[in-house]
PDB file of N, CA and C in Angstrom:
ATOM      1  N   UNK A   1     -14.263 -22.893 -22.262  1.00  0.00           N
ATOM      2  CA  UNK A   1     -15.644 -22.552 -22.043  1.00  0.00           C
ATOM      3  C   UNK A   1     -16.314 -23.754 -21.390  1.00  0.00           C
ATOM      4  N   UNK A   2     -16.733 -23.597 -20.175  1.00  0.00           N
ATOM      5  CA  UNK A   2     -17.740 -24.842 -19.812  1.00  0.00           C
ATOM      6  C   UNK A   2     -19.663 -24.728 -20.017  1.00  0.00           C
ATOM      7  N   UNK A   3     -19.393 -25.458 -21.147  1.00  0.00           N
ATOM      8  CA  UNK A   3     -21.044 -25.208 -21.464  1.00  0.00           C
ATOM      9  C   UNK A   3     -21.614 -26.146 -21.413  1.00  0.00           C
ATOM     10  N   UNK A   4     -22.542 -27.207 -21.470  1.00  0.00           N
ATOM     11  CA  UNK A   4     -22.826 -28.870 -21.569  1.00  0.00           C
ATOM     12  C   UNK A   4     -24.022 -28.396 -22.473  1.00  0.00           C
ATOM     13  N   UNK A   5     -23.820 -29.181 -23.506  1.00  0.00           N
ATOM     14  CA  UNK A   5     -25.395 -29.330 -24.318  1.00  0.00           C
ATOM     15  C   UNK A   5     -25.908 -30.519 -24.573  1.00  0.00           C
ATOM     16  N   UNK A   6     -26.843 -30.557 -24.040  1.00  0.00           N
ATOM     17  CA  UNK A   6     -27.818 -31.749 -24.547  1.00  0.00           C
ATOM     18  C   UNK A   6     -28.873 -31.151 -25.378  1.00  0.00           C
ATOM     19  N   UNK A   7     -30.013 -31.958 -26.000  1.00  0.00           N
ATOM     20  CA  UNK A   7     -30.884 -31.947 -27.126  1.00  0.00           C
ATOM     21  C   UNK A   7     -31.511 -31.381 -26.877  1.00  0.00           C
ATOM     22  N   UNK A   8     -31.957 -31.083 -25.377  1.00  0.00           N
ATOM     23  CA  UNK A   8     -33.266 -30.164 -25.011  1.00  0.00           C
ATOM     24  C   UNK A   8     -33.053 -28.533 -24.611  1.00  0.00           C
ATOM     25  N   UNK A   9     -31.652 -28.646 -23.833  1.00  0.00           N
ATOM     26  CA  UNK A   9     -31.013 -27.439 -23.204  1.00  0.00           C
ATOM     27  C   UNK A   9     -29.844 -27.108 -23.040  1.00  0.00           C
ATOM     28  N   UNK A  10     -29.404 -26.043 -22.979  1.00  0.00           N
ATOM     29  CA  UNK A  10     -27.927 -25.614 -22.730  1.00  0.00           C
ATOM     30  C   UNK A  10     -28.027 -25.070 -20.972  1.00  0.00           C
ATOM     31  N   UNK A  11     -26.790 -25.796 -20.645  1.00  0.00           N
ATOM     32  CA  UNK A  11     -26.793 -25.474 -19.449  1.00  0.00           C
ATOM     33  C   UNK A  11     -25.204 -25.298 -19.344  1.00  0.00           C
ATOM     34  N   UNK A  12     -24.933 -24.569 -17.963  1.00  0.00           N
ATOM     35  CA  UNK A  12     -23.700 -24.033 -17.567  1.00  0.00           C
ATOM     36  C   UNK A  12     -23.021 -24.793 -16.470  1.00  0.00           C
ATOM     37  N   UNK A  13     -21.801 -25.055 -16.566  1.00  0.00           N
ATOM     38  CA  UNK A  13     -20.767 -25.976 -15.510  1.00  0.00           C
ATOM     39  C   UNK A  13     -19.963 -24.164 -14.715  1.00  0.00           C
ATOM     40  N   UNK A  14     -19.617 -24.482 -13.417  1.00  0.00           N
ATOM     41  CA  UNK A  14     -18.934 -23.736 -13.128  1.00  0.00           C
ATOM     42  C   UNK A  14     -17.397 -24.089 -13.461  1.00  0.00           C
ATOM     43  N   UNK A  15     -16.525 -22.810 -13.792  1.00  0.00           N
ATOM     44  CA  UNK A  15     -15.277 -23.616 -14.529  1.00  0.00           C
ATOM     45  C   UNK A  15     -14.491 -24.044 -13.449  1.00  0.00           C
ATOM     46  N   UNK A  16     -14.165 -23.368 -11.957  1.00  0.00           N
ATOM     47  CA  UNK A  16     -13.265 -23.904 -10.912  1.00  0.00           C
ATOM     48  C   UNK A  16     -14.033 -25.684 -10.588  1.00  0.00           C
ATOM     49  N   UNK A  17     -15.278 -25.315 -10.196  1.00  0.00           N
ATOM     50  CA  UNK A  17     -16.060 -26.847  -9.349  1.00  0.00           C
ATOM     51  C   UNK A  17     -16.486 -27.930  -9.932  1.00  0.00           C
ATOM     52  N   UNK A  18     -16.941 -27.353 -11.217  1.00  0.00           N
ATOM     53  CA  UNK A  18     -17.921 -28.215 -12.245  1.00  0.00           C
ATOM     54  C   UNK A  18     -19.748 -28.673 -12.193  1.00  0.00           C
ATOM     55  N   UNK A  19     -19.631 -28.015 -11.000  1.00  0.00           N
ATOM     56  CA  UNK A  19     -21.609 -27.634 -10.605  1.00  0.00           C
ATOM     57  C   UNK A  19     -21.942 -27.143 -11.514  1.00  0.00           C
ATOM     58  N   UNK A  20     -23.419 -27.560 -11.887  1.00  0.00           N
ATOM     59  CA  UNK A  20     -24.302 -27.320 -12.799  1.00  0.00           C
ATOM     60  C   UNK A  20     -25.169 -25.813 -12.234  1.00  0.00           C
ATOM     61  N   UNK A  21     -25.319 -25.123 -13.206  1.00  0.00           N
ATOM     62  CA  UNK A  21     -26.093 -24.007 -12.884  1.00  0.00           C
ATOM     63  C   UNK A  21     -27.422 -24.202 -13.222  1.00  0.00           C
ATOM     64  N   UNK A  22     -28.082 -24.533 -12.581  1.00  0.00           N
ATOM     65  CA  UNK A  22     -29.740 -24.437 -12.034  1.00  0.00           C
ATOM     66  C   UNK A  22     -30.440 -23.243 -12.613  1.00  0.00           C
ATOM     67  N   UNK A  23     -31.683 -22.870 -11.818  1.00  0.00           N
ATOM     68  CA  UNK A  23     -32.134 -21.659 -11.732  1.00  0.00           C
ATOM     69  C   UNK A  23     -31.311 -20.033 -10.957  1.00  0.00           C
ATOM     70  N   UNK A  24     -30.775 -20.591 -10.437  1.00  0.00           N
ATOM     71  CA  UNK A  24     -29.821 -19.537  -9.320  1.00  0.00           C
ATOM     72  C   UNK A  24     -29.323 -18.550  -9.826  1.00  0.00           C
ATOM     73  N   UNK A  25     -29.835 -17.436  -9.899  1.00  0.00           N
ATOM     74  CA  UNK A  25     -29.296 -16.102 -10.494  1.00  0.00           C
ATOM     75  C   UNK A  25     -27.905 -15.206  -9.619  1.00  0.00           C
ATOM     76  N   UNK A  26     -27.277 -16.278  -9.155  1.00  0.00           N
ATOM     77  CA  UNK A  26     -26.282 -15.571  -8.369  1.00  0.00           C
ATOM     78  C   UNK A  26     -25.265 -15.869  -8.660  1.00  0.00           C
ATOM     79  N   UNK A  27     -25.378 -16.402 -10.222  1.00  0.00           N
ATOM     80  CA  UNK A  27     -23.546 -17.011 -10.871  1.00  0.00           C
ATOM     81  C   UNK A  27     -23.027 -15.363 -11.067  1.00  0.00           C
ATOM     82  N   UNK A  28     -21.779 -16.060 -11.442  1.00  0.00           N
ATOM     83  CA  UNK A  28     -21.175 -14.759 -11.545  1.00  0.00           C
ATOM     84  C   UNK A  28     -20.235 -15.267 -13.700  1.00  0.00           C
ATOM     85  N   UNK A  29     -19.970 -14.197 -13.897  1.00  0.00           N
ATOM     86  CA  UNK A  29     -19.703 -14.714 -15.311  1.00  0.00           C
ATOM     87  C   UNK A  29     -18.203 -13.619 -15.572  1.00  0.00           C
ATOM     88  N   UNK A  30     -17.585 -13.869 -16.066  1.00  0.00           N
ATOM     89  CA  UNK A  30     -16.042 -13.656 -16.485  1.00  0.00           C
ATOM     90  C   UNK A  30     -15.485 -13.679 -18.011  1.00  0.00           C
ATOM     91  N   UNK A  31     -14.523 -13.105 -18.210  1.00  0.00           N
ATOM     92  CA  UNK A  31     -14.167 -13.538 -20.025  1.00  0.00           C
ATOM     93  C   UNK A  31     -12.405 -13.327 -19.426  1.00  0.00           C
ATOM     94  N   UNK A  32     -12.370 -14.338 -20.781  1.00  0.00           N
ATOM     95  CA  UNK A  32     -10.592 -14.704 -20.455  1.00  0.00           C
ATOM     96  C   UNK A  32     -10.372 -13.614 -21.829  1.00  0.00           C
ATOM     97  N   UNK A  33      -9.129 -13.317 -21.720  1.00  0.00           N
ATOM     98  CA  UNK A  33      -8.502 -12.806 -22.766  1.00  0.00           C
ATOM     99  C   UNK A  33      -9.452 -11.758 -23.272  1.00  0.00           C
ATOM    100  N   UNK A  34      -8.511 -11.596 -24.453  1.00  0.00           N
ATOM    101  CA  UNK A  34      -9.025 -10.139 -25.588  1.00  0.00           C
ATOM    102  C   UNK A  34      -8.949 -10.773 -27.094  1.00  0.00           C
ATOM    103  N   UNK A  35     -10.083 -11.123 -27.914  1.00  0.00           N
ATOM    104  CA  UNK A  35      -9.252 -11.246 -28.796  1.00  0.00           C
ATOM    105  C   UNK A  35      -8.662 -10.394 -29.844  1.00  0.00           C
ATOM    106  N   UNK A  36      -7.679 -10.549 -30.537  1.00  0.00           N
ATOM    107  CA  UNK A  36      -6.736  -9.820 -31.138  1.00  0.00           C
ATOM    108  C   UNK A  36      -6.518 -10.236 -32.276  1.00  0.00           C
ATOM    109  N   UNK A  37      -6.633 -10.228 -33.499  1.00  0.00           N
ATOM    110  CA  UNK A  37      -6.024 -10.969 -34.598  1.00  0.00           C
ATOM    111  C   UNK A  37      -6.277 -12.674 -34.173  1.00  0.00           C
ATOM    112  N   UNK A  38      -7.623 -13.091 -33.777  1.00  0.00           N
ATOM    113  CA  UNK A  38      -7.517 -14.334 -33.656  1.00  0.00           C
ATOM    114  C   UNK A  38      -6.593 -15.348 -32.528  1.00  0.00           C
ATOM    115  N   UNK A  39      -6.048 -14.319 -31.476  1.00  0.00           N
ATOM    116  CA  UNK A  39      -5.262 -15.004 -30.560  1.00  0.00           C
ATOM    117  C   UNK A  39      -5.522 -14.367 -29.416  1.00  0.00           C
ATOM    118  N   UNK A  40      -6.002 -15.085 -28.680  1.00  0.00           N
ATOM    119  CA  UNK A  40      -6.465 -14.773 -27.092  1.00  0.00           C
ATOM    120  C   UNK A  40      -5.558 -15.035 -26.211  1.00  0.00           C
ATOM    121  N   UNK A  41      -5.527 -13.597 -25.527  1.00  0.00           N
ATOM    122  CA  UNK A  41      -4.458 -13.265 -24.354  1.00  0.00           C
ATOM    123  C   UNK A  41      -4.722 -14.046 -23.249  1.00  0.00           C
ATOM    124  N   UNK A  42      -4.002 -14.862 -22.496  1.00  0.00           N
ATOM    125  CA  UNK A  42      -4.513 -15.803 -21.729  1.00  0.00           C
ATOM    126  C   UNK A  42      -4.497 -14.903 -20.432  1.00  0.00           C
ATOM    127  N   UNK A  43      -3.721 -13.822 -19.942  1.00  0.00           N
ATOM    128  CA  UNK A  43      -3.497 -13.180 -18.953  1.00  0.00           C
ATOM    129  C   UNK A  43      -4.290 -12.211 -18.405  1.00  0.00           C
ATOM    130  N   UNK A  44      -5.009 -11.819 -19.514  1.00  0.00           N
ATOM    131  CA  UNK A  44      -6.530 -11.090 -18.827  1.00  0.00           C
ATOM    132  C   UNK A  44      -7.711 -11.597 -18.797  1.00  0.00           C
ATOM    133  N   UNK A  45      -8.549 -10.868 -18.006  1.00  0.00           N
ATOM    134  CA  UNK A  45     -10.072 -11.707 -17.364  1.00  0.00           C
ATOM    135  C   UNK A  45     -10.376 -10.628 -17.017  1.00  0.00           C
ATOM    136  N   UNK A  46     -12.012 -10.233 -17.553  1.00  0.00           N
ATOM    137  CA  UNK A  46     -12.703  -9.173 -17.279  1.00  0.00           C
ATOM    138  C   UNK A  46     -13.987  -9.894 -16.521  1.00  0.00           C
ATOM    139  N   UNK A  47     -14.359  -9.255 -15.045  1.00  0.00           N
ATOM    140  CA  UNK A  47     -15.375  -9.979 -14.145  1.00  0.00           C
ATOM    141  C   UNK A  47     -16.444  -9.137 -14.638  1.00  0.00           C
ATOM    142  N   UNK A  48     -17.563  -9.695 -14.847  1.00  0.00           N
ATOM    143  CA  UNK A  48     -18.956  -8.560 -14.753  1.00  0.00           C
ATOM    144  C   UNK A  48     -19.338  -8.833 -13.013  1.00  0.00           C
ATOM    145  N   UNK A  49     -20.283  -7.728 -13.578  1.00  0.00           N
ATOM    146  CA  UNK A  49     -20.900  -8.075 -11.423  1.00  0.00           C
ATOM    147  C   UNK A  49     -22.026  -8.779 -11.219  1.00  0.00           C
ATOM    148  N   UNK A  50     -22.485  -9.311 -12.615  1.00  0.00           N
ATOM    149  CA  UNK A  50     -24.251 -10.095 -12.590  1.00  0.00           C
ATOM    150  C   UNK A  50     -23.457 -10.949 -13.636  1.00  0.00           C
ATOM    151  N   UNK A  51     -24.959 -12.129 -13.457  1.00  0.00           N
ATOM    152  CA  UNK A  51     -24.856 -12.554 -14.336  1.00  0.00           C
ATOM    153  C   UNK A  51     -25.517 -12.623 -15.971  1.00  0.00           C
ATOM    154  N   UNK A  52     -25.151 -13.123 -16.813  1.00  0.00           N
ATOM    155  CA  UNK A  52     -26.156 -12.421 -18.435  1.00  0.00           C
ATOM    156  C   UNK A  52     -26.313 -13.321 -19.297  1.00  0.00           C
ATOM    157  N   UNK A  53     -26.917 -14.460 -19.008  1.00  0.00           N
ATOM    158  CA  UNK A  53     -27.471 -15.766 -19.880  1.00  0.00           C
ATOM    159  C   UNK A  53     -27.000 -15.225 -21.226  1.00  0.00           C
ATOM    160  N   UNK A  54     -27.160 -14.332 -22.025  1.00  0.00           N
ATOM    161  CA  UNK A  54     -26.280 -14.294 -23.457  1.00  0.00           C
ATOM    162  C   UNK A  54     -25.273 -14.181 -23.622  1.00  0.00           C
ATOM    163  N   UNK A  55     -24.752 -13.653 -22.951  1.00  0.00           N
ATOM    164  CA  UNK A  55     -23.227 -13.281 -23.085  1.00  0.00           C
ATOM    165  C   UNK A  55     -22.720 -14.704 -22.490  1.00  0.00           C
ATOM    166  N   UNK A  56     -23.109 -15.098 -21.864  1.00  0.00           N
ATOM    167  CA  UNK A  56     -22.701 -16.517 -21.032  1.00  0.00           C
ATOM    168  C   UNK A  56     -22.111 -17.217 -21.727  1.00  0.00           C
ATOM    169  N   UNK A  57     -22.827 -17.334 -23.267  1.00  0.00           N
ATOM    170  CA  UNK A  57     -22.350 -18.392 -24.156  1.00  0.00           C
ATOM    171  C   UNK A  57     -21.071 -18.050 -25.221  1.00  0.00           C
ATOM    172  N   UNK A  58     -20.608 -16.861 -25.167  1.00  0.00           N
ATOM    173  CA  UNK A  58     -19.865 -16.387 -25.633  1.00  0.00           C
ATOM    174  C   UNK A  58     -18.515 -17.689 -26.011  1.00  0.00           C
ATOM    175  N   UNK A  59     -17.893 -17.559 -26.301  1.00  0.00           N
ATOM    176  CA  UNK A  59     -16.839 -18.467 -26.297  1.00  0.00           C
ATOM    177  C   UNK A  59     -15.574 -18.725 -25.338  1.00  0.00           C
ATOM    178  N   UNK A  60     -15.070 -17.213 -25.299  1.00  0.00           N
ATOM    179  CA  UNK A  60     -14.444 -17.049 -23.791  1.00  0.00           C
ATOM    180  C   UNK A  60     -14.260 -16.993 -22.143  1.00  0.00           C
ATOM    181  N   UNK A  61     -16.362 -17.205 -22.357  1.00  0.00           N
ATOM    182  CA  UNK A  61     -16.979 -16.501 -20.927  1.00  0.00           C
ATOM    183  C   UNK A  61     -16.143 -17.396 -20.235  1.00  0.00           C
ATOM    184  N   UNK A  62     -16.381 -17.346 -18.814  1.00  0.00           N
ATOM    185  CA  UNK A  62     -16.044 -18.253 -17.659  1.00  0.00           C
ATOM    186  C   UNK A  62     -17.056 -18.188 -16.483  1.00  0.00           C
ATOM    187  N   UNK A  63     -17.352 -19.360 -16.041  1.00  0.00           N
ATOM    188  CA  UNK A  63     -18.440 -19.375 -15.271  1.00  0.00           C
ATOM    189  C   UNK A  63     -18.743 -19.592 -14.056  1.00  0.00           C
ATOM    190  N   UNK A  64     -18.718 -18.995 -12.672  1.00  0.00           N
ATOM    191  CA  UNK A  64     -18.383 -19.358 -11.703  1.00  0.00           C
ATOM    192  C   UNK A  64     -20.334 -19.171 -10.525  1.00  0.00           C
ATOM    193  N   UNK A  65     -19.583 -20.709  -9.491  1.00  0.00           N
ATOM    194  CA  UNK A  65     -21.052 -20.471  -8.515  1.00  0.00           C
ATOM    195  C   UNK A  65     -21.087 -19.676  -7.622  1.00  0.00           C
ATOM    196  N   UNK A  66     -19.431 -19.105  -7.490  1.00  0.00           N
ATOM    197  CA  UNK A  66     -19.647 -18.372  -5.966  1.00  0.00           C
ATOM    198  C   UNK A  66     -18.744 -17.475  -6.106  1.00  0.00           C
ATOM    199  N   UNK A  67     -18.736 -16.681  -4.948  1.00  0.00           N
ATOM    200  CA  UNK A  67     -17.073 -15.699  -5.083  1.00  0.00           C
ATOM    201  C   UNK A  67     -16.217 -16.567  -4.710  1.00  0.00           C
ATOM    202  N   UNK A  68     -16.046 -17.660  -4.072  1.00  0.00           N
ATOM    203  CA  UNK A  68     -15.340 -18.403  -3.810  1.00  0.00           C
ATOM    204  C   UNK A  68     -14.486 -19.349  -4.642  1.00  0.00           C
ATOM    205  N   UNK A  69     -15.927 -19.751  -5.857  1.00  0.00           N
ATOM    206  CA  UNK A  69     -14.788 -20.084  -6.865  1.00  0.00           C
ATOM    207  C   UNK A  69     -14.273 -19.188  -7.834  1.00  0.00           C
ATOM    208  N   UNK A  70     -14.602 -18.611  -7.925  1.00  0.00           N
ATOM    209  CA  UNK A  70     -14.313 -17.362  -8.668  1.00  0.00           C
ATOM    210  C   UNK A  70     -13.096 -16.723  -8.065  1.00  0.00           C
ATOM    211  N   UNK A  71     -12.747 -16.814  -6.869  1.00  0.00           N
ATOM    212  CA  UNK A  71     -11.369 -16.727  -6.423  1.00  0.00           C
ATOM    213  C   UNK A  71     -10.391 -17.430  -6.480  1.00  0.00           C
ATOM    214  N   UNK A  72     -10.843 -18.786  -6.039  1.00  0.00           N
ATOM    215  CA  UNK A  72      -9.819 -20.424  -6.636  1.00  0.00           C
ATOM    216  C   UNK A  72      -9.547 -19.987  -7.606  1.00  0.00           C
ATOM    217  N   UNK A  73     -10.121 -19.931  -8.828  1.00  0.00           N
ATOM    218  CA  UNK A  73      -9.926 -19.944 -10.287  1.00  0.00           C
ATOM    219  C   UNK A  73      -8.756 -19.202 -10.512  1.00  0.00           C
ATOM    220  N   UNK A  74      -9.735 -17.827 -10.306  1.00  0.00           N
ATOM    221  CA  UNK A  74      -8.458 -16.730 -10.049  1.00  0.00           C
ATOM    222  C   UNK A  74      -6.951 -16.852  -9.586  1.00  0.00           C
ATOM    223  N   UNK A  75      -7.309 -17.292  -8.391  1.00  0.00           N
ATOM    224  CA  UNK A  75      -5.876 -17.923  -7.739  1.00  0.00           C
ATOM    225  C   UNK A  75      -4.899 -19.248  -8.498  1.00  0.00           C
ATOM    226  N   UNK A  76      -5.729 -20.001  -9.159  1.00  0.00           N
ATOM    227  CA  UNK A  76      -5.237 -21.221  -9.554  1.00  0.00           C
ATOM    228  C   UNK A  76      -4.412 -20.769 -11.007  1.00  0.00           C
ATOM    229  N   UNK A  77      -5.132 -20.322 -11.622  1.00  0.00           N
ATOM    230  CA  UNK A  77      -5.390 -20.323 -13.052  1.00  0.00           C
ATOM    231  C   UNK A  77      -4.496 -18.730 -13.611  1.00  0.00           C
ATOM    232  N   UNK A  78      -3.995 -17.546 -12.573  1.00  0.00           N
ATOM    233  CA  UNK A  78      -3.400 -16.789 -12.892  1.00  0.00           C
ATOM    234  C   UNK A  78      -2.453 -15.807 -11.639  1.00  0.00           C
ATOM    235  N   UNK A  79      -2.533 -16.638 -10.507  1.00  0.00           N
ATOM    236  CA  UNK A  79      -1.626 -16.747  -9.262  1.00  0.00           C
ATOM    237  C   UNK A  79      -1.919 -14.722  -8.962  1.00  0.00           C
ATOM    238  N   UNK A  80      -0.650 -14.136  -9.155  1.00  0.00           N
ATOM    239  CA  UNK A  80      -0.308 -13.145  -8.784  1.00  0.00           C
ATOM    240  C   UNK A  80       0.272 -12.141  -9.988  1.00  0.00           C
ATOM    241  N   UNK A  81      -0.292 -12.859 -11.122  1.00  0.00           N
ATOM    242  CA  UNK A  81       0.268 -12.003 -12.296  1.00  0.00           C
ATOM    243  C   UNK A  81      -1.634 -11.790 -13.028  1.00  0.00           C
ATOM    244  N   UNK A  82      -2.709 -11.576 -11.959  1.00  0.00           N
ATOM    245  CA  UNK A  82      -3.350 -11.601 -12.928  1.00  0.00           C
ATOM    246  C   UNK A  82      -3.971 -10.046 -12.685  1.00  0.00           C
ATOM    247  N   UNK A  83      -4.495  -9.455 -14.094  1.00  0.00           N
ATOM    248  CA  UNK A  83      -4.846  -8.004 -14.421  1.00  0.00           C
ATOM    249  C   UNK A  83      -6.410  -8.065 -14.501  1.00  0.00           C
ATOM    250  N   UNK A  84      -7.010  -7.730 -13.149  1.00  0.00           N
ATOM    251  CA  UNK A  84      -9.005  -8.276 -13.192  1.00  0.00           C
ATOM    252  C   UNK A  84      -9.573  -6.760 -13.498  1.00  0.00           C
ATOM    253  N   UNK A  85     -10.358  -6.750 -14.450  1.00  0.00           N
ATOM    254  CA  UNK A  85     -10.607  -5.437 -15.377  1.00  0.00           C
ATOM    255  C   UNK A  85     -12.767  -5.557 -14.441  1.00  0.00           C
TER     256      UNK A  85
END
């Protein structure tokens, strides 16, 4: 989960770049896995199509600035075996 907290605010890192999310309502937000009995499937990732400041903080979310990283990631992080729900 990339979240940064300081004392005043919670703010969001993108997980491919590590940019800080601003005001910019054009992140895009993701969840890894399912959990199951306490063990998260590393092989799935469900994309929403907006983004949702609550759900954001979830534990699994994933947080991206662009489609671009949101594709790196994708690409990096689950090559050609990955199942995008």
């Amino acid at each position: 989960m990339t979240i940064l907290s300081t004392d005043r605010t919670t703010g969001f890192l993108c997980s491919f770049c590590g940019k800080r999310k601003g005001d910019a309502e054009d992140w895009l937000l993701g969840f890894e896995g399912r959990k199951e009995k306490s063990v998260v499937m590393k092989y799935a990732i469900s994309l929403l199509g907006k983004w949702d400041e609550r759900r954001a903080c979830e534990p699994n979310a994933v947080h991206f600035c662009s489609t671009t990283c949101q594709t790196n990631y994708l690409s990096k992080n689950y090559g050609d075996d990955t199942w995008a729900a």
